[in-house]
C-alpha atoms as a PDB file:
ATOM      1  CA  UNK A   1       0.000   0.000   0.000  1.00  0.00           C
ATOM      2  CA  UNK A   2       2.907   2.826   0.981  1.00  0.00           C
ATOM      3  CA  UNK A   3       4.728   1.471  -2.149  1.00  0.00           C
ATOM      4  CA  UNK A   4       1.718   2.432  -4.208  1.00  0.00           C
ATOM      5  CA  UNK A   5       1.673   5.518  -2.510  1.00  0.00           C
ATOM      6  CA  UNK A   6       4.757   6.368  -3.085  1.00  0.00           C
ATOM      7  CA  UNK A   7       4.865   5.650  -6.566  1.00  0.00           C
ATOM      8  CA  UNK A   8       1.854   7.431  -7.617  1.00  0.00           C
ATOM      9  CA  UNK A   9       2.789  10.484  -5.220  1.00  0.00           C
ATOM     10  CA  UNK A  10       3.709  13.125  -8.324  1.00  0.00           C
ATOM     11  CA  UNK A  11       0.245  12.871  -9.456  1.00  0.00           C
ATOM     12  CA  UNK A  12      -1.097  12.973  -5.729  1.00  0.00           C
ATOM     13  CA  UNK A  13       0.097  16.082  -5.510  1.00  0.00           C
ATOM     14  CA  UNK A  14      -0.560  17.778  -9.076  1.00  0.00           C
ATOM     15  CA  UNK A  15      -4.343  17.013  -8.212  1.00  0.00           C
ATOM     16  CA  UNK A  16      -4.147  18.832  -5.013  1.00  0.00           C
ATOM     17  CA  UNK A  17      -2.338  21.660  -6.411  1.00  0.00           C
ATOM     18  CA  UNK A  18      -4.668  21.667  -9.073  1.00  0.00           C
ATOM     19  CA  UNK A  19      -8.069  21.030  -6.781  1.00  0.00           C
ATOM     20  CA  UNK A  20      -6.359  24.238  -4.361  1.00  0.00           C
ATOM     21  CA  UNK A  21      -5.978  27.070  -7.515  1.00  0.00           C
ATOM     22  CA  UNK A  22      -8.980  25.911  -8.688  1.00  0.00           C
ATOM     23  CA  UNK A  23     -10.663  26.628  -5.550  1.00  0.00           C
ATOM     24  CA  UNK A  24      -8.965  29.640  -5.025  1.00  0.00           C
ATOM     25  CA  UNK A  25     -10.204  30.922  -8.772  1.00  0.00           C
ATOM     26  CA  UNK A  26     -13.937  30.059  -8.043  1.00  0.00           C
ATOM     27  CA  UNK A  27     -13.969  31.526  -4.915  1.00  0.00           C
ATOM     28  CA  UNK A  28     -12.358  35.117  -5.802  1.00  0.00           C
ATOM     29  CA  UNK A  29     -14.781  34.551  -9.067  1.00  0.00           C
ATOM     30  CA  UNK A  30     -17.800  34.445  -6.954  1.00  0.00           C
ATOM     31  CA  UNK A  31     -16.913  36.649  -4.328  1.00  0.00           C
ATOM     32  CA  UNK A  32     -15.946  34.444  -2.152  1.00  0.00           C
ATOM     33  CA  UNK A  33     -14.328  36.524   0.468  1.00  0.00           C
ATOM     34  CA  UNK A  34     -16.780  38.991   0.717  1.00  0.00           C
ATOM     35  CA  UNK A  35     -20.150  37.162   0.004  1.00  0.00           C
ATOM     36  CA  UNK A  36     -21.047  35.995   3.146  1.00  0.00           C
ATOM     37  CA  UNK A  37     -19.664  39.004   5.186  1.00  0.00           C
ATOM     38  CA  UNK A  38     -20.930  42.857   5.805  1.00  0.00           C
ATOM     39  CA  UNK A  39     -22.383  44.886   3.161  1.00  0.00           C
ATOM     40  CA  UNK A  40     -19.513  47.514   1.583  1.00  0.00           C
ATOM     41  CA  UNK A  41     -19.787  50.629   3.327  1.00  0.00           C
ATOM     42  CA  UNK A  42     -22.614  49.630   5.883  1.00  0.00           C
ATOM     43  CA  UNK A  43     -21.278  50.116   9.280  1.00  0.00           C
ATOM     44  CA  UNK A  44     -24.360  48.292  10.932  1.00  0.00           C
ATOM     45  CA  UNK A  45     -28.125  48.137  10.939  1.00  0.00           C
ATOM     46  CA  UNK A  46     -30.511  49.159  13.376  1.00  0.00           C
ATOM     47  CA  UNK A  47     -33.782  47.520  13.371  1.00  0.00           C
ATOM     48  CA  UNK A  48     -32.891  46.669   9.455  1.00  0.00           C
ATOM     49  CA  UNK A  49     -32.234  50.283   8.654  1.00  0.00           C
ATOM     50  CA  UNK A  50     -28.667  50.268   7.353  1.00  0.00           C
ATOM     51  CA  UNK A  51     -26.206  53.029   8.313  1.00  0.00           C
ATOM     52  CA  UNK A  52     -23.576  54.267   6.037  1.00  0.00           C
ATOM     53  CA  UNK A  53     -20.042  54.013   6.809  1.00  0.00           C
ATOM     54  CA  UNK A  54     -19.967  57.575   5.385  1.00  0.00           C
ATOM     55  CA  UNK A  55     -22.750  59.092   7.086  1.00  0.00           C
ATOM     56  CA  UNK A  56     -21.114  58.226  10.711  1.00  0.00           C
ATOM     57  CA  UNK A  57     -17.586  59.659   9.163  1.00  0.00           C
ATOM     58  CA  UNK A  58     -19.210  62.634   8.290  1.00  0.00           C
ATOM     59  CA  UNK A  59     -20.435  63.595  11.473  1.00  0.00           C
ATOM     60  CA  UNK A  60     -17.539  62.674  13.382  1.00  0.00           C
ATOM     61  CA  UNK A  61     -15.778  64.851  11.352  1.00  0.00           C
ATOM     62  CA  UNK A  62     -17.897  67.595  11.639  1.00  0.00           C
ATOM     63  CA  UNK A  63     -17.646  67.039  15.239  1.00  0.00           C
ATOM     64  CA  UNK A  64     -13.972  66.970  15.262  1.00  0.00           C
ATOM     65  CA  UNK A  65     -13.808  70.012  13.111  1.00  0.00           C
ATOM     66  CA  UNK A  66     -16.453  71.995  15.796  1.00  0.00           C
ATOM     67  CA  UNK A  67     -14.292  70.644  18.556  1.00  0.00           C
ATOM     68  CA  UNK A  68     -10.958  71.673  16.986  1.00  0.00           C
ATOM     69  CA  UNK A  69     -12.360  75.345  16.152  1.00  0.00           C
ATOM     70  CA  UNK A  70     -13.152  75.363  20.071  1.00  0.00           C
ATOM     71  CA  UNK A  71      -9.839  74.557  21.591  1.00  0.00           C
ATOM     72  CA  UNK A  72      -8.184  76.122  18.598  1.00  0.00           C
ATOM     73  CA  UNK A  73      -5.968  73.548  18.035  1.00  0.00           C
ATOM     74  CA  UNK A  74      -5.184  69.740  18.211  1.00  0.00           C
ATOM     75  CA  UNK A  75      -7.562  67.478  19.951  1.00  0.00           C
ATOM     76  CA  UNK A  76      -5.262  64.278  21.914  1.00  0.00           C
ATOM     77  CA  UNK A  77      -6.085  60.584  20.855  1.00  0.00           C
ATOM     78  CA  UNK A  78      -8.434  60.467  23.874  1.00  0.00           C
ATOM     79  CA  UNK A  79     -10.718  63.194  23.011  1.00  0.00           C
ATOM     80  CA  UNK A  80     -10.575  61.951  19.518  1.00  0.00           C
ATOM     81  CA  UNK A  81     -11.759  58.302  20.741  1.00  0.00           C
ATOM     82  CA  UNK A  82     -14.499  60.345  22.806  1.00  0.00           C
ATOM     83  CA  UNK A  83     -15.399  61.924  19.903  1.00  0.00           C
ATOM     84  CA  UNK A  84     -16.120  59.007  17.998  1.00  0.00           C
ATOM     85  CA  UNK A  85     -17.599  57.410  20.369  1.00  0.00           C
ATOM     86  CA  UNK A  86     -20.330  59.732  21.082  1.00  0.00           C
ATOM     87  CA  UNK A  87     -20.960  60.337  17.610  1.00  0.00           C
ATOM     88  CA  UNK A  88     -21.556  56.761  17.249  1.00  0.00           C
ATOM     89  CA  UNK A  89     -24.323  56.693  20.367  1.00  0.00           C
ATOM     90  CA  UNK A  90     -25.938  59.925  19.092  1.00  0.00           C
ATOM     91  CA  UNK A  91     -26.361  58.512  16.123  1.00  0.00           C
ATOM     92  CA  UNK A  92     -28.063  55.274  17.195  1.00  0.00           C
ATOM     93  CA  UNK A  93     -30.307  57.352  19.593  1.00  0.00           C
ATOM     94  CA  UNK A  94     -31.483  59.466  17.381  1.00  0.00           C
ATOM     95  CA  UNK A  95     -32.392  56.749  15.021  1.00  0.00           C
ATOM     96  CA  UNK A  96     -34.272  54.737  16.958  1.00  0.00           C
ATOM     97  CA  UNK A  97     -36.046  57.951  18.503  1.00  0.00           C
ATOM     98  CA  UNK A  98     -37.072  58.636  14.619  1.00  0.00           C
ATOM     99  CA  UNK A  99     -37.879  55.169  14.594  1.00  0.00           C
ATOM    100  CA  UNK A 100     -40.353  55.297  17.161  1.00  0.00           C
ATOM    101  CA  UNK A 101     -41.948  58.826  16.517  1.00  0.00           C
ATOM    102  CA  UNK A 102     -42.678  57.381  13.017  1.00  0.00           C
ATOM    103  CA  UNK A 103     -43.991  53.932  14.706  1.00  0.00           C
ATOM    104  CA  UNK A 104     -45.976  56.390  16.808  1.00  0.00           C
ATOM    105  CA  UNK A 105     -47.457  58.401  14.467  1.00  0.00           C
ATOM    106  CA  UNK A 106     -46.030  61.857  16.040  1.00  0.00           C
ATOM    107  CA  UNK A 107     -46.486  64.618  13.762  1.00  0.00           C
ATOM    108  CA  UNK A 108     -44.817  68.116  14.722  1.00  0.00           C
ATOM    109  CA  UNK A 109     -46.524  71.459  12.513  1.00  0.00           C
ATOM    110  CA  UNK A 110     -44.354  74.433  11.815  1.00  0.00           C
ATOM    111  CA  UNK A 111     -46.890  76.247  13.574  1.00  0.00           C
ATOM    112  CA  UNK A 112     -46.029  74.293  16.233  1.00  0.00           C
ATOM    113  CA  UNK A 113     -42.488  74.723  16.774  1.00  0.00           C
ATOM    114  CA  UNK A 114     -42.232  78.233  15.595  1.00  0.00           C
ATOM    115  CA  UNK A 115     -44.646  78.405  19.181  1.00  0.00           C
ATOM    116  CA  UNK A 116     -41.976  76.657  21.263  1.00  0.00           C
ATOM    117  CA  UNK A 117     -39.202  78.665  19.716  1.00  0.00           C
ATOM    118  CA  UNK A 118     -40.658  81.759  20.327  1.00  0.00           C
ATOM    119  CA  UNK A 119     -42.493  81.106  23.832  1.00  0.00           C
ATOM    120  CA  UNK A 120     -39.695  78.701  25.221  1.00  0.00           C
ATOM    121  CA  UNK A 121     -36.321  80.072  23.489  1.00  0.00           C
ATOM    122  CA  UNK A 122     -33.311  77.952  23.823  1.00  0.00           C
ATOM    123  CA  UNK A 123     -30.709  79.084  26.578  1.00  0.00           C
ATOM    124  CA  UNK A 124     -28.125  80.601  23.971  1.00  0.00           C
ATOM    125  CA  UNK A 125     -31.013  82.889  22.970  1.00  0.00           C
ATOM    126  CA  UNK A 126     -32.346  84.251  25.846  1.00  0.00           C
END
């Protein structure tokens, strides 16, 4: 048996290397690599409503841009992890508060804010 083996080893191995490139080409073909993973450029999904890796880079950098004009200069790699991470949690709140005004049926009138605006200003105003 290990004679046979032995003998018929070259063509052993030129099915394996044949049976791994051809795995390799059908896989990269179809996708392989990416097919069952995330979607490109979705950064997760909150009840099935994808966000955009660009949409969350956005605002972090217009946060980090704010912030930088504020301290008028260089933010440290700890404010700019802080940064990012309450982006991220803003963003998640205030999608599943949109969420649930829409599940809610909550309907806010221009009439109805210009009101609040101009009977309960905001602090910065007054």
């Amino acid at each position: 048996m290990m004679q046979t083996m032995r003998q018929n080893m070259k063509v052993i191995l030129w099915i394996l290397v044949l049976a791994f490139i051809a795995t390799i080409v059908f896989s990269w073909g179809m996708g392989g690599f990416k097919g069952g993973g995330p979607q490109q450029g979705i950064v997760a999904k909150v009840n099935g409503v994808d966000i955009p890796i660009d949409k969350l880079e956005n605002l972090i950098q217009q946060r980090y841009t704010y912030e930088q004009n504020q301290q008028e200069g260089n933010l440290d790699e700890y404010r700019v992890k802080q940064i990012r991470s309450e982006v991220w949690d803003e963003l998640i709140r205030d999608m599943l508060i949109e969420q649930e005004v829409k599940k809610l049926g909550i309907h806010v009138s221009d009439k109805e804010i210009a009101y609040l605006v101009q009977n309960n200003p905001p602090d910065f105003i007054r």
